[in-house]
PDB file of N, CA and C in Angstrom:
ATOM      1  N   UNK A   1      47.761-142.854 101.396  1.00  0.00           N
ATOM      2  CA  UNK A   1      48.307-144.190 101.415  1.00  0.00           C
ATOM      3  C   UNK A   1      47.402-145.173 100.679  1.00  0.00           C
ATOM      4  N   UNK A   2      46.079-144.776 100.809  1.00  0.00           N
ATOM      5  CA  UNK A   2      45.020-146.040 100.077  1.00  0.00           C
ATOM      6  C   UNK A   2      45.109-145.482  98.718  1.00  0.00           C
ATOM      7  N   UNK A   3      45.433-144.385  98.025  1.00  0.00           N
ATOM      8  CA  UNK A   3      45.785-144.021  96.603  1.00  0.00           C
ATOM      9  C   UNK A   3      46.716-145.036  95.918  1.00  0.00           C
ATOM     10  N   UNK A   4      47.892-144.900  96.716  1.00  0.00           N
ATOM     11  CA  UNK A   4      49.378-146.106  96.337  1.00  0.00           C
ATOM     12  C   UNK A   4      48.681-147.178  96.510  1.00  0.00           C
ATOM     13  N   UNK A   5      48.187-148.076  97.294  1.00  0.00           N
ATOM     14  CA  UNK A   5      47.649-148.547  97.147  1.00  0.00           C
ATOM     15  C   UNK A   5      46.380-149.341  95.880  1.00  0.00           C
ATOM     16  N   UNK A   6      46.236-148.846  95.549  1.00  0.00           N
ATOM     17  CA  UNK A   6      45.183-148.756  94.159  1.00  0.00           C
ATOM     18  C   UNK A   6      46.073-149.075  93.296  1.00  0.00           C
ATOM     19  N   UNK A   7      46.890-147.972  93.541  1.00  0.00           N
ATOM     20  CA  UNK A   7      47.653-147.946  91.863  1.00  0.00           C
ATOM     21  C   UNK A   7      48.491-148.946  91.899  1.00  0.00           C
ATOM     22  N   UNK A   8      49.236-149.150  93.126  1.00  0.00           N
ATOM     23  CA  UNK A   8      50.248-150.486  92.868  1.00  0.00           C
ATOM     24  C   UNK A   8      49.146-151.875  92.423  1.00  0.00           C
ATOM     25  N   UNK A   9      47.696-152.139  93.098  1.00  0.00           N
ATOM     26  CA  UNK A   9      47.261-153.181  92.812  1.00  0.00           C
ATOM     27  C   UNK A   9      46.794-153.020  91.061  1.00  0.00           C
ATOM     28  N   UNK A  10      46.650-151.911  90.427  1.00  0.00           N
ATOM     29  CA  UNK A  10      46.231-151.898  89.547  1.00  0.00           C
ATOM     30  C   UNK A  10      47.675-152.539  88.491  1.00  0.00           C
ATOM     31  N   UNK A  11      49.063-151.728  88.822  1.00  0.00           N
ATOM     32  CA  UNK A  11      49.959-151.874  88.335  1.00  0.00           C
ATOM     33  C   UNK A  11      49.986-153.283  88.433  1.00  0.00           C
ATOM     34  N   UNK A  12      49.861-154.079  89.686  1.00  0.00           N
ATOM     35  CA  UNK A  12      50.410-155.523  89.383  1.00  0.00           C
ATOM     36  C   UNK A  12      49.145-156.228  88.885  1.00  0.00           C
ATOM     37  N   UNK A  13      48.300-155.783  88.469  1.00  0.00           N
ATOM     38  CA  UNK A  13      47.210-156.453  87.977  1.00  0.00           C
ATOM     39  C   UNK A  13      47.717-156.419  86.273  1.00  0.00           C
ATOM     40  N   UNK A  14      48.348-155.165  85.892  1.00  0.00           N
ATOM     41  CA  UNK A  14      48.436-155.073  84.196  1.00  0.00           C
ATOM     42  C   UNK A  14      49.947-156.162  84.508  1.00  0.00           C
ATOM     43  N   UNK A  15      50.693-156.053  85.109  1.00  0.00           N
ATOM     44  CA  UNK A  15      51.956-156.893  85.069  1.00  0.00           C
ATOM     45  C   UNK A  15      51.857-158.329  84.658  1.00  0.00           C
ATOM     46  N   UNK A  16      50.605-158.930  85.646  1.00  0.00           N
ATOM     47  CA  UNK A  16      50.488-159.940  85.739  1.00  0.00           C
ATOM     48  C   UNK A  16      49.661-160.787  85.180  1.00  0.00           C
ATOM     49  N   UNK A  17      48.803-159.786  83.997  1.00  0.00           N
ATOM     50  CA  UNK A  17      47.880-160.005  82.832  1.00  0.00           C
ATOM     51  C   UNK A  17      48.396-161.076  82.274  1.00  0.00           C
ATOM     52  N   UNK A  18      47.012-162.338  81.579  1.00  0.00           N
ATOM     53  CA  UNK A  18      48.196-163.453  80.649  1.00  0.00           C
ATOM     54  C   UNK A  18      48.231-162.616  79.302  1.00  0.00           C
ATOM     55  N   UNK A  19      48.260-161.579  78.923  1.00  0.00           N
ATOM     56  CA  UNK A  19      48.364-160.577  78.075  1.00  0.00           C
ATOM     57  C   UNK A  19      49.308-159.872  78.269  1.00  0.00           C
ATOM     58  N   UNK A  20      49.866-159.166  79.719  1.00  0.00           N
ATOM     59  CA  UNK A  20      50.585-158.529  79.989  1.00  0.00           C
ATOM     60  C   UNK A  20      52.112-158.614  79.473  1.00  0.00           C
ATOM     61  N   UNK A  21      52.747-157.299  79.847  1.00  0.00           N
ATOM     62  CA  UNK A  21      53.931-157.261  79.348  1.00  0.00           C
ATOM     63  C   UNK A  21      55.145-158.526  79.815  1.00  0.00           C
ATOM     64  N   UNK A  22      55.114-159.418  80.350  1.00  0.00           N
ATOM     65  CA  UNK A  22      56.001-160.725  80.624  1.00  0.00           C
ATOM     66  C   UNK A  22      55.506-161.611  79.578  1.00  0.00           C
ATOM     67  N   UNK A  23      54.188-161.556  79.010  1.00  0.00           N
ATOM     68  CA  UNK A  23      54.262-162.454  77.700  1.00  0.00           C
ATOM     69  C   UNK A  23      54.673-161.812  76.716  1.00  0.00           C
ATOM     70  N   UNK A  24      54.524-162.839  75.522  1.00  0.00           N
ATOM     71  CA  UNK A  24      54.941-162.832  74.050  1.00  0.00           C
ATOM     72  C   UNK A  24      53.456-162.012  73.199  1.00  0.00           C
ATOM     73  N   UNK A  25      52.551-162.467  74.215  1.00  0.00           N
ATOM     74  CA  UNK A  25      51.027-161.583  73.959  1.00  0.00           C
ATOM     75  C   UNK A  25      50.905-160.290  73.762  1.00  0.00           C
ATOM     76  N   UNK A  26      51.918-159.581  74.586  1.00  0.00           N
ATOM     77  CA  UNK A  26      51.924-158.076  74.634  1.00  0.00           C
ATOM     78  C   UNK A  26      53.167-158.004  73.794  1.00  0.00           C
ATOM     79  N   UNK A  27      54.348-158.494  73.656  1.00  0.00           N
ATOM     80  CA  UNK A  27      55.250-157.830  72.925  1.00  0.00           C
ATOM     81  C   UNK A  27      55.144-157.973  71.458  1.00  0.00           C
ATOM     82  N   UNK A  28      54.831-159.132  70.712  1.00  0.00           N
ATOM     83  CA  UNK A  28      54.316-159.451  69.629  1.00  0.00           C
ATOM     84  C   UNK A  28      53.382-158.378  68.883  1.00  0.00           C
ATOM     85  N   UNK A  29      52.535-157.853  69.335  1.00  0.00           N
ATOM     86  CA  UNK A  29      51.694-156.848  68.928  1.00  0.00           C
ATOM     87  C   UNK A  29      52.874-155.314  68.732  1.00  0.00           C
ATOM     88  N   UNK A  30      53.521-155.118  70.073  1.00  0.00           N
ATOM     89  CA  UNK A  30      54.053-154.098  70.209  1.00  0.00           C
ATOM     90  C   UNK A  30      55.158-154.020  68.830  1.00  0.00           C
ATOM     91  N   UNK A  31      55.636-155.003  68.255  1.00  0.00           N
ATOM     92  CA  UNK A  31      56.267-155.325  67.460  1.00  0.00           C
ATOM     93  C   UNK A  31      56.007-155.003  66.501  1.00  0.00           C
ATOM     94  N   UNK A  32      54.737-155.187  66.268  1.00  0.00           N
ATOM     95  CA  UNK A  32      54.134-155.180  64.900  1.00  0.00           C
ATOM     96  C   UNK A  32      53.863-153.752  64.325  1.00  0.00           C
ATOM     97  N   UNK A  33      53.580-152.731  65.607  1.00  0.00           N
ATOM     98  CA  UNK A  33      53.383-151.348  65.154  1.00  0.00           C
ATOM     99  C   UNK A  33      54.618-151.000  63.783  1.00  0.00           C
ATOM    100  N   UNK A  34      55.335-151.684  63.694  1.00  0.00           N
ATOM    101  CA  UNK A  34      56.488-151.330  62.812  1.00  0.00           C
ATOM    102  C   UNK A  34      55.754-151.118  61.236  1.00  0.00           C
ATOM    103  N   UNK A  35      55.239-151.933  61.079  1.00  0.00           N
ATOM    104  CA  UNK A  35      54.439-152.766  59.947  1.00  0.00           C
ATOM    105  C   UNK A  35      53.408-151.521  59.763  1.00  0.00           C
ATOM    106  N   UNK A  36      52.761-150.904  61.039  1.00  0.00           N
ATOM    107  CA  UNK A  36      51.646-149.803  60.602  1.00  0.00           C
ATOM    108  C   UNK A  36      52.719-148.433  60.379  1.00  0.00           C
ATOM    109  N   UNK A  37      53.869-148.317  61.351  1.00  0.00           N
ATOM    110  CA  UNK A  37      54.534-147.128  60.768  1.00  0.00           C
ATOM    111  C   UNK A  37      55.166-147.018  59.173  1.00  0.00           C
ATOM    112  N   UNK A  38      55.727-148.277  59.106  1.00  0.00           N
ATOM    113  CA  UNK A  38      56.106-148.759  57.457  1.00  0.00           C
ATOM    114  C   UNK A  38      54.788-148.111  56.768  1.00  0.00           C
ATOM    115  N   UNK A  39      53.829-148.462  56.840  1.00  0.00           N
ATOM    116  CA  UNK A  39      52.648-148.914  56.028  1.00  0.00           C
ATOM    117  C   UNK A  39      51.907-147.421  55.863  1.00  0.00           C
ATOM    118  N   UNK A  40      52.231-146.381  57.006  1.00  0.00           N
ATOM    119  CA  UNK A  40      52.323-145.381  56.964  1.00  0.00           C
ATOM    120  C   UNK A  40      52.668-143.935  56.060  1.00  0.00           C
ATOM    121  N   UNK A  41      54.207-144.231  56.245  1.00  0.00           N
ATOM    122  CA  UNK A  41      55.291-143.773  56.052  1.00  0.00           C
ATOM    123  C   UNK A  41      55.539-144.202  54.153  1.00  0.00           C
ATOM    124  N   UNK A  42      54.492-145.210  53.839  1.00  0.00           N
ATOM    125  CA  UNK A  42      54.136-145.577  52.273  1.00  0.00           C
ATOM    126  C   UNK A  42      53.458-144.534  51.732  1.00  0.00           C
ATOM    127  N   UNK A  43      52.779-143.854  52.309  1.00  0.00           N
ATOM    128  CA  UNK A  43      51.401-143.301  52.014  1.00  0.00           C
ATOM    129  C   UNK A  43      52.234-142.182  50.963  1.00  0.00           C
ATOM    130  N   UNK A  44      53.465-142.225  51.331  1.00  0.00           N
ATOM    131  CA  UNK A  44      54.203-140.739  50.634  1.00  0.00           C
ATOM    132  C   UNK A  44      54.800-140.983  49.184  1.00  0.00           C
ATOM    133  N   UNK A  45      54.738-142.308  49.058  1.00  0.00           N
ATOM    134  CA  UNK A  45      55.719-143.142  47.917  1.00  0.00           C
ATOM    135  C   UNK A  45      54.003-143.100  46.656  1.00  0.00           C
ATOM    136  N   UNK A  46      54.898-142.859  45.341  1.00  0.00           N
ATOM    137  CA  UNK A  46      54.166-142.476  44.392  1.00  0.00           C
ATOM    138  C   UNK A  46      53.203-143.876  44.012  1.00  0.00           C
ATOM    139  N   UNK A  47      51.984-143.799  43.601  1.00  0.00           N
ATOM    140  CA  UNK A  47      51.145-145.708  43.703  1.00  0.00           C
ATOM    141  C   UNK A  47      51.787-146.151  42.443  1.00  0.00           C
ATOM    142  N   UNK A  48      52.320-145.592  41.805  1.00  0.00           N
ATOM    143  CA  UNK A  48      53.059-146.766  40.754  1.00  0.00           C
ATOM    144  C   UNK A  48      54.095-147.393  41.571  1.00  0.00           C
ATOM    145  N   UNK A  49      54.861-147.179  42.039  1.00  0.00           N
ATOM    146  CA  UNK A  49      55.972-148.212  42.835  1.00  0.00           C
ATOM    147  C   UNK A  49      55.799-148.596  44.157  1.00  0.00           C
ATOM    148  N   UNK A  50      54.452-149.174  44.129  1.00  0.00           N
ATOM    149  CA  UNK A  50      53.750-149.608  45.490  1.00  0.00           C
ATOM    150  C   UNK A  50      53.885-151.128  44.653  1.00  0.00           C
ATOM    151  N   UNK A  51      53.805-152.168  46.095  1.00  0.00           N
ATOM    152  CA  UNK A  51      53.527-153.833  45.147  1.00  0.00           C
ATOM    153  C   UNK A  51      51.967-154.319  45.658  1.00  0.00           C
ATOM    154  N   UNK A  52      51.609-154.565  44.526  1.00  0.00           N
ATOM    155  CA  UNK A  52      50.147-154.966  44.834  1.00  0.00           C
ATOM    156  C   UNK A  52      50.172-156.470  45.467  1.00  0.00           C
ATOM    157  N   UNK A  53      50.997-157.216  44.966  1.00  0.00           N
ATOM    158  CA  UNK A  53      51.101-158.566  45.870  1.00  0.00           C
ATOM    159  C   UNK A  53      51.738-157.891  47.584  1.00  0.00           C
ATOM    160  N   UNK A  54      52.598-157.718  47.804  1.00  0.00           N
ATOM    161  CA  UNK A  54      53.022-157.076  49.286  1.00  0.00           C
ATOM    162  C   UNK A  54      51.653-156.763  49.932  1.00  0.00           C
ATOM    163  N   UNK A  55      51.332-155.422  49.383  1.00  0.00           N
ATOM    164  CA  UNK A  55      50.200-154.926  49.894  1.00  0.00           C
ATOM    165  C   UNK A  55      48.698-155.618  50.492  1.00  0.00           C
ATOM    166  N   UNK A  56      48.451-156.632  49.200  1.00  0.00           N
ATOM    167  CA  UNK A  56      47.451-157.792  49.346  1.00  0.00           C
ATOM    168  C   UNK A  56      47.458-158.206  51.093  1.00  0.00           C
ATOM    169  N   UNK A  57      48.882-158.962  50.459  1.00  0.00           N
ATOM    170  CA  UNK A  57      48.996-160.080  51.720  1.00  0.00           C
ATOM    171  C   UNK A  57      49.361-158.813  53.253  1.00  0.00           C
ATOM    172  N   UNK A  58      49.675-157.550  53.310  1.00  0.00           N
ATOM    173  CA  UNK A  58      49.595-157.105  54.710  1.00  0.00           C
ATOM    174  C   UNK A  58      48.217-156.769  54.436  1.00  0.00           C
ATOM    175  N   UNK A  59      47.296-156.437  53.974  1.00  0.00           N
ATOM    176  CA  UNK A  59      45.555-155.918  54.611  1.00  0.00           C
ATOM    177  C   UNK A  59      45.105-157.616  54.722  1.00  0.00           C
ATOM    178  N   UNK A  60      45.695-158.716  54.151  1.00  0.00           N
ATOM    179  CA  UNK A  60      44.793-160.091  54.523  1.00  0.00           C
ATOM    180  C   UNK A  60      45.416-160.536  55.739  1.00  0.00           C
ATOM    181  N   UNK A  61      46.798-160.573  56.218  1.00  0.00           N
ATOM    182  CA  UNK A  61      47.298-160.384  57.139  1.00  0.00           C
ATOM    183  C   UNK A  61      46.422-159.611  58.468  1.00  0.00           C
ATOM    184  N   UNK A  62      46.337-158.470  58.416  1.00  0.00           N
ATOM    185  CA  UNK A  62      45.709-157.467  59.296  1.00  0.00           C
ATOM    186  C   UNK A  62      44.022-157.941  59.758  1.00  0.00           C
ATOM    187  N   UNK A  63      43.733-158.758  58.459  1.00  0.00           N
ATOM    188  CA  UNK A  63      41.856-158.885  58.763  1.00  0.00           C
ATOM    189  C   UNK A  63      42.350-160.487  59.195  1.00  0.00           C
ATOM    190  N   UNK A  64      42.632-160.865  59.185  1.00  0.00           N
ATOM    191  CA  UNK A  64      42.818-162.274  59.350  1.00  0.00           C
ATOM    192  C   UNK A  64      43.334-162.199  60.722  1.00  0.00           C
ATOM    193  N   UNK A  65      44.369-161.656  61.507  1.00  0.00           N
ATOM    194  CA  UNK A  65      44.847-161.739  62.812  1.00  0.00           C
ATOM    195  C   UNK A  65      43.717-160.632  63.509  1.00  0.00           C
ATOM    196  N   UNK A  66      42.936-159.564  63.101  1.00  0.00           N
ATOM    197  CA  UNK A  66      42.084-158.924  63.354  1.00  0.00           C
ATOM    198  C   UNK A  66      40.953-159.982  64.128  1.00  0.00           C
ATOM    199  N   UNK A  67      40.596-160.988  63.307  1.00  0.00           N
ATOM    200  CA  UNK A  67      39.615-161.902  64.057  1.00  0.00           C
ATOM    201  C   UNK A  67      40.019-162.830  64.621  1.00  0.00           C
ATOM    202  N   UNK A  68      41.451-163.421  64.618  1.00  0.00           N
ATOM    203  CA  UNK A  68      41.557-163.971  65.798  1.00  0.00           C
ATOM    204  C   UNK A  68      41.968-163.380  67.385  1.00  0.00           C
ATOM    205  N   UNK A  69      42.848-162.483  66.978  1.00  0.00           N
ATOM    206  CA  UNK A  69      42.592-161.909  68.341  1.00  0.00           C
ATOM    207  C   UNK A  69      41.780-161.645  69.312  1.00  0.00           C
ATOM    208  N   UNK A  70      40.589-161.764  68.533  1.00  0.00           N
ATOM    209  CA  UNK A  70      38.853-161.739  69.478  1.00  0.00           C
ATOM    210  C   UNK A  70      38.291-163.265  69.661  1.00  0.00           C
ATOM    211  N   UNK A  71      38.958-164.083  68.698  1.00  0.00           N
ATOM    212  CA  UNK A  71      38.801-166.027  69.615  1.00  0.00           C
ATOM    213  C   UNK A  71      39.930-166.401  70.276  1.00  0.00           C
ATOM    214  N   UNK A  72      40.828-165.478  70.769  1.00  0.00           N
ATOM    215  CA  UNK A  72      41.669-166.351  71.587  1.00  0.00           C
ATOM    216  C   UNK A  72      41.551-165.962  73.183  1.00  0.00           C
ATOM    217  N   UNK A  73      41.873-167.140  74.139  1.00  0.00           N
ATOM    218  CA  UNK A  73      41.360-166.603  75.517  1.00  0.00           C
ATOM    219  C   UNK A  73      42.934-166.390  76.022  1.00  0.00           C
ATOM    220  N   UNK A  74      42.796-165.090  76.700  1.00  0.00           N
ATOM    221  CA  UNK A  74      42.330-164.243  76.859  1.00  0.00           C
ATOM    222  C   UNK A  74      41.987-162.994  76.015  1.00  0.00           C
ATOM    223  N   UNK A  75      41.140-162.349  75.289  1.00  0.00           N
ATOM    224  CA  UNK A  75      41.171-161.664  74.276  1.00  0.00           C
ATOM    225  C   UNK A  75      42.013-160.357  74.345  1.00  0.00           C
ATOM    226  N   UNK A  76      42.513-160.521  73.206  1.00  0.00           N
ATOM    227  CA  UNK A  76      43.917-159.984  72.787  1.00  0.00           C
ATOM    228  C   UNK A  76      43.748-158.483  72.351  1.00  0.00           C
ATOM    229  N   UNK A  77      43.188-157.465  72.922  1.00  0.00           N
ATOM    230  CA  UNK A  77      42.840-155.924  72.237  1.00  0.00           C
ATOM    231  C   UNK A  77      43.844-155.377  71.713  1.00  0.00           C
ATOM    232  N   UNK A  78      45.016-155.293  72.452  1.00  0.00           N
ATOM    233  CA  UNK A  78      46.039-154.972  71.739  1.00  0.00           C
ATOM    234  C   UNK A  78      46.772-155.287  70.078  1.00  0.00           C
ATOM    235  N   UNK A  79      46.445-156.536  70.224  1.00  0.00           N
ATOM    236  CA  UNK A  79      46.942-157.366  68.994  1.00  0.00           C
ATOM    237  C   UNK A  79      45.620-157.017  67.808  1.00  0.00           C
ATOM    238  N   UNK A  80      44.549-156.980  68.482  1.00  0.00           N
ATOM    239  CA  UNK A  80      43.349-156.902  67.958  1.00  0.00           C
ATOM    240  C   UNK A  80      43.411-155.373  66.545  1.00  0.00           C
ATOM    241  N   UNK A  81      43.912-153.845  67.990  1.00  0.00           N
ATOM    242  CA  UNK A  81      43.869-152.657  67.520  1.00  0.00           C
ATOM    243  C   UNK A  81      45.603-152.502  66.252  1.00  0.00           C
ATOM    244  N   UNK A  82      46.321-153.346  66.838  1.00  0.00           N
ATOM    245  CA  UNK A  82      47.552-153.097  65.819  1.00  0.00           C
ATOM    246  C   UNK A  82      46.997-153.777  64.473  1.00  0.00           C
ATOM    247  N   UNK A  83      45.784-154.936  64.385  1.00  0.00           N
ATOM    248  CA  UNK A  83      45.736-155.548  63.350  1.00  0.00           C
ATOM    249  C   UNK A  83      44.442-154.497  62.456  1.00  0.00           C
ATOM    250  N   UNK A  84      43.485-153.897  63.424  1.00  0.00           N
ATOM    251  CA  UNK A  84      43.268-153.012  62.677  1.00  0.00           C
ATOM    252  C   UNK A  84      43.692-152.086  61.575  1.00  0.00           C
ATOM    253  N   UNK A  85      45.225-151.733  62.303  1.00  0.00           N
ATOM    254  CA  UNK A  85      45.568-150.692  61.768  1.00  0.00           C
ATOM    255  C   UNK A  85      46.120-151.045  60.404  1.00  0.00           C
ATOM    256  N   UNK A  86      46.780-152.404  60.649  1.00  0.00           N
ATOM    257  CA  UNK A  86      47.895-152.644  59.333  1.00  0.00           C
ATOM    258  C   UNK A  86      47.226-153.163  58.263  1.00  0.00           C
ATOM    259  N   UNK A  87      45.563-153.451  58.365  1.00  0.00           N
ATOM    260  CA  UNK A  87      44.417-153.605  57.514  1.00  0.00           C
ATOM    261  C   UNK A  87      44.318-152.313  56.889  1.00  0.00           C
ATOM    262  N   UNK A  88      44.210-151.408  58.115  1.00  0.00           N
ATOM    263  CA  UNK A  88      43.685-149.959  57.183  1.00  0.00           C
ATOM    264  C   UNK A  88      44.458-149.340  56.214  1.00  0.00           C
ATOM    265  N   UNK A  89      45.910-149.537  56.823  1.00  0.00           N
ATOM    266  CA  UNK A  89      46.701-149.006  55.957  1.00  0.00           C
ATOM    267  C   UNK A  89      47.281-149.642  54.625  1.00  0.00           C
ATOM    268  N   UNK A  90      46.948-151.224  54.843  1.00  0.00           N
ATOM    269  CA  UNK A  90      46.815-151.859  53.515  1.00  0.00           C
ATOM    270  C   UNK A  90      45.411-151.851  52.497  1.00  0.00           C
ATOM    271  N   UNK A  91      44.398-151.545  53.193  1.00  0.00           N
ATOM    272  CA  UNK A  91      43.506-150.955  52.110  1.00  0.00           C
ATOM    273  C   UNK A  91      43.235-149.496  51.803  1.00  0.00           C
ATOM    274  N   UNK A  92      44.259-148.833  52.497  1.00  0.00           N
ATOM    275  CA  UNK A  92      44.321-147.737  51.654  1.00  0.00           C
ATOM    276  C   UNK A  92      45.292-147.522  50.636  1.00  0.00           C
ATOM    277  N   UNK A  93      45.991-148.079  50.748  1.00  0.00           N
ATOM    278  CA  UNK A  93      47.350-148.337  49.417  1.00  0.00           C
ATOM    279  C   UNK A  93      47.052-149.003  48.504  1.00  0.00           C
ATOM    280  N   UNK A  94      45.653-150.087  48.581  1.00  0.00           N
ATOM    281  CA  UNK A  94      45.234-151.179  47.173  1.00  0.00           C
ATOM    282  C   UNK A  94      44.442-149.839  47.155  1.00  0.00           C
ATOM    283  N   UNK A  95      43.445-148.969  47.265  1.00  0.00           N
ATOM    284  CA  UNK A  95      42.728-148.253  47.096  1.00  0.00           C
ATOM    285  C   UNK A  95      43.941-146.919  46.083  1.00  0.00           C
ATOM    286  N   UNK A  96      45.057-146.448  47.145  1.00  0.00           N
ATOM    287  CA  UNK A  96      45.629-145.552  45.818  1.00  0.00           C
ATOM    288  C   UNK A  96      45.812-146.360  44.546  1.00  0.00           C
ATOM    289  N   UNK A  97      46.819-147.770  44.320  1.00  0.00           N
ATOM    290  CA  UNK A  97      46.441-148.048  43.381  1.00  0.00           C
ATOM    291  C   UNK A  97      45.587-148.308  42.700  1.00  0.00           C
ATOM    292  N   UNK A  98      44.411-149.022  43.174  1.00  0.00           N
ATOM    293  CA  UNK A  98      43.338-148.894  42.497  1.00  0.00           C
ATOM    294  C   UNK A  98      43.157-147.743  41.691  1.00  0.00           C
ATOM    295  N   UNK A  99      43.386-146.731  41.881  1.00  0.00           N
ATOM    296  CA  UNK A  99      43.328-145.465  41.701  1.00  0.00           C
ATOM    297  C   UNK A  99      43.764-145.013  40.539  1.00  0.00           C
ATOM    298  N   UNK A 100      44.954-145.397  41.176  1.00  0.00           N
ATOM    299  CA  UNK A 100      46.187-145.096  39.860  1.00  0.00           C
ATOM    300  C   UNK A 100      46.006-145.694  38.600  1.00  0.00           C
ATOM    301  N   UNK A 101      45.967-146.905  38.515  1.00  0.00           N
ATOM    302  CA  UNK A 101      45.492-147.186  37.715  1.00  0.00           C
ATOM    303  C   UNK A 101      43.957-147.713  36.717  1.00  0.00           C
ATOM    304  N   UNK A 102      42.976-147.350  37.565  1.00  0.00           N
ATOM    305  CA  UNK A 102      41.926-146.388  36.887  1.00  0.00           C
ATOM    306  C   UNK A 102      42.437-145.643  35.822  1.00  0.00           C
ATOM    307  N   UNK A 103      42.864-144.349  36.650  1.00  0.00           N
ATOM    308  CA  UNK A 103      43.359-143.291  36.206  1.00  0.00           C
ATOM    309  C   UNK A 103      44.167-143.265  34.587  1.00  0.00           C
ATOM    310  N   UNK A 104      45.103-144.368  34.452  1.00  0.00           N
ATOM    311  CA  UNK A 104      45.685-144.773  33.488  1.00  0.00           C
ATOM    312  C   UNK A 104      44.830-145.022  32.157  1.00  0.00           C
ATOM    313  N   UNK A 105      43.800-146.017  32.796  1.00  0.00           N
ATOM    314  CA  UNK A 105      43.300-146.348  31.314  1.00  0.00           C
ATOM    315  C   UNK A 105      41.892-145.581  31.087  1.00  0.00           C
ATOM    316  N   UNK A 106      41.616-144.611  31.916  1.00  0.00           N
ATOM    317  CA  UNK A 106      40.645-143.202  31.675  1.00  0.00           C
ATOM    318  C   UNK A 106      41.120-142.196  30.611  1.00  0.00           C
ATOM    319  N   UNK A 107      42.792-142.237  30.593  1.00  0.00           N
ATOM    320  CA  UNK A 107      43.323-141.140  30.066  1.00  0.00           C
ATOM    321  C   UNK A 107      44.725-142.113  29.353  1.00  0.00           C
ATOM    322  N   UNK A 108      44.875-142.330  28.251  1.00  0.00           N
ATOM    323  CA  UNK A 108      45.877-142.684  27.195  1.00  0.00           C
ATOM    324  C   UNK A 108      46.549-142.055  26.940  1.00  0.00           C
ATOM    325  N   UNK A 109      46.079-141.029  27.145  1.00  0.00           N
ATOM    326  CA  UNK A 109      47.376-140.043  25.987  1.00  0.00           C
ATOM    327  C   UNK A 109      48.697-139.716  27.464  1.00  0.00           C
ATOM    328  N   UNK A 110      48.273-140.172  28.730  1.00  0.00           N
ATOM    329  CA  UNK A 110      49.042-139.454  29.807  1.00  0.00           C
ATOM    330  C   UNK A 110      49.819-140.881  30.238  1.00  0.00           C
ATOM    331  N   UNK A 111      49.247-142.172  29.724  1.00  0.00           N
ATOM    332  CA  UNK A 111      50.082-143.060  30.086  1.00  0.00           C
ATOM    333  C   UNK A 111      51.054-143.037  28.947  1.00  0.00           C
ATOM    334  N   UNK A 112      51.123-143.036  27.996  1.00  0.00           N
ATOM    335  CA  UNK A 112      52.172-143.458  26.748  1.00  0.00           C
ATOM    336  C   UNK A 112      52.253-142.557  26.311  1.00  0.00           C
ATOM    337  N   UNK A 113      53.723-142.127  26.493  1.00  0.00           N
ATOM    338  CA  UNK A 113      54.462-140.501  26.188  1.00  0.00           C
ATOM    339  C   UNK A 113      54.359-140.578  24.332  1.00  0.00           C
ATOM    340  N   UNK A 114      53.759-139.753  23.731  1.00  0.00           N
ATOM    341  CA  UNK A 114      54.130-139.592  22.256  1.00  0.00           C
ATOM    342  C   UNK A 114      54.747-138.812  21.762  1.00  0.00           C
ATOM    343  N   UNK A 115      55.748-138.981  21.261  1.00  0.00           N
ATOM    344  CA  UNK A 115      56.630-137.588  20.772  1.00  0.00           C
ATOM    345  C   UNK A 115      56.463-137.395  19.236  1.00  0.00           C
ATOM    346  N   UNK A 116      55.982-136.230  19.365  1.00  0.00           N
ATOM    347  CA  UNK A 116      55.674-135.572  18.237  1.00  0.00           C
ATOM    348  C   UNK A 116      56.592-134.797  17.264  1.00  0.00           C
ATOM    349  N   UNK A 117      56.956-134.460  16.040  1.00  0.00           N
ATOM    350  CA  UNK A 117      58.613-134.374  15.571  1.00  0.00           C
ATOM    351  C   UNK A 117      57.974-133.777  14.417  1.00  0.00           C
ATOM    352  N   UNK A 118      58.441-132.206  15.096  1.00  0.00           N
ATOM    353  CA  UNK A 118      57.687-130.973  13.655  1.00  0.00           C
ATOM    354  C   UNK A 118      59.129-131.127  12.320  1.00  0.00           C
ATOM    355  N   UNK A 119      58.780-131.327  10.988  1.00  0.00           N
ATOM    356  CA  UNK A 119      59.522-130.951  10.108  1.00  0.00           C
ATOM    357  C   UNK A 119      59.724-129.618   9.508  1.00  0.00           C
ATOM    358  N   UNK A 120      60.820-129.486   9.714  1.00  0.00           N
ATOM    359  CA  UNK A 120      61.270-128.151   9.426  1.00  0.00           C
ATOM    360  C   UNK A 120      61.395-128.082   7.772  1.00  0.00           C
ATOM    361  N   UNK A 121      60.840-127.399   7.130  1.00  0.00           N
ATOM    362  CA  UNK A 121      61.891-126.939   5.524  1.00  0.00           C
ATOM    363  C   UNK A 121      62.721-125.893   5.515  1.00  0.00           C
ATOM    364  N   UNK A 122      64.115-126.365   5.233  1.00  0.00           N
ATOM    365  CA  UNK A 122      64.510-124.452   4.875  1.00  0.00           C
ATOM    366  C   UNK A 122      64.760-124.225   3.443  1.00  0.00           C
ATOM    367  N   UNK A 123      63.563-124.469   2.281  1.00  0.00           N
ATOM    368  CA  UNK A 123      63.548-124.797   1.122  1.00  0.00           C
ATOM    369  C   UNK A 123      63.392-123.305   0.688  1.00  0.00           C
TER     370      UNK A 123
END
């Protein structure tokens, strides 16, 4: 009986969090996981048809709500760890492009297709 106990006080302790699930504190974050599965689910899409403006603004997005979530009272971990994520996954997508295009102007002959056109004689 003192087990139930525990757990119900623990349960109404997360309920009744000003973080907890009855605010906008907890669902707002929960929301946002969308943004890291998107951001994810990019990782598969080739870095030429990635947008470097998009991308920008979700990793400045992600570091920017990243530190406020740690000045607001009550501090926000949740909001904190989703903003981690949608940072990471936006600097790893400026990083493939980065990449990509490195890659481009290392090697010329693989960005600009040249077609080459043998002449035949049948003299």
């Amino acid at each position: 009986m003192a087990a139930n106990a525990v757990v119900s006080s623990r349960f109404q302790r997360f309920i009744n969090h000003p973080a907890g699930p009855k605010t906008v504190h907890f669902w707002a974050p929960v929301m946002k996981w969308g943004l890291v599965i998107a951001g994810i689910s990019d990782l598969k899409r080739p870095p030429e048809s990635l947008s470097v403006s998009q991308t920008c603004a979700l990793t400045a997005t992600g570091l920017i709500w990243s530190r406020y979530s740690t000045q607001i009272i009550p501090v926000n971990y949740t909001l904190l760890s989703v903003n981690l994520f949608v940072a990471g996954t936006g600097l790893t997508q400026m990083y493939r492009i980065w990449n990509y295009r490195r890659s481009l102007k290392s090697s010329p002959e693989s960005s600009s297709e040249t077609l080459v056109v043998k002449s035949t004689d049948s003299s």
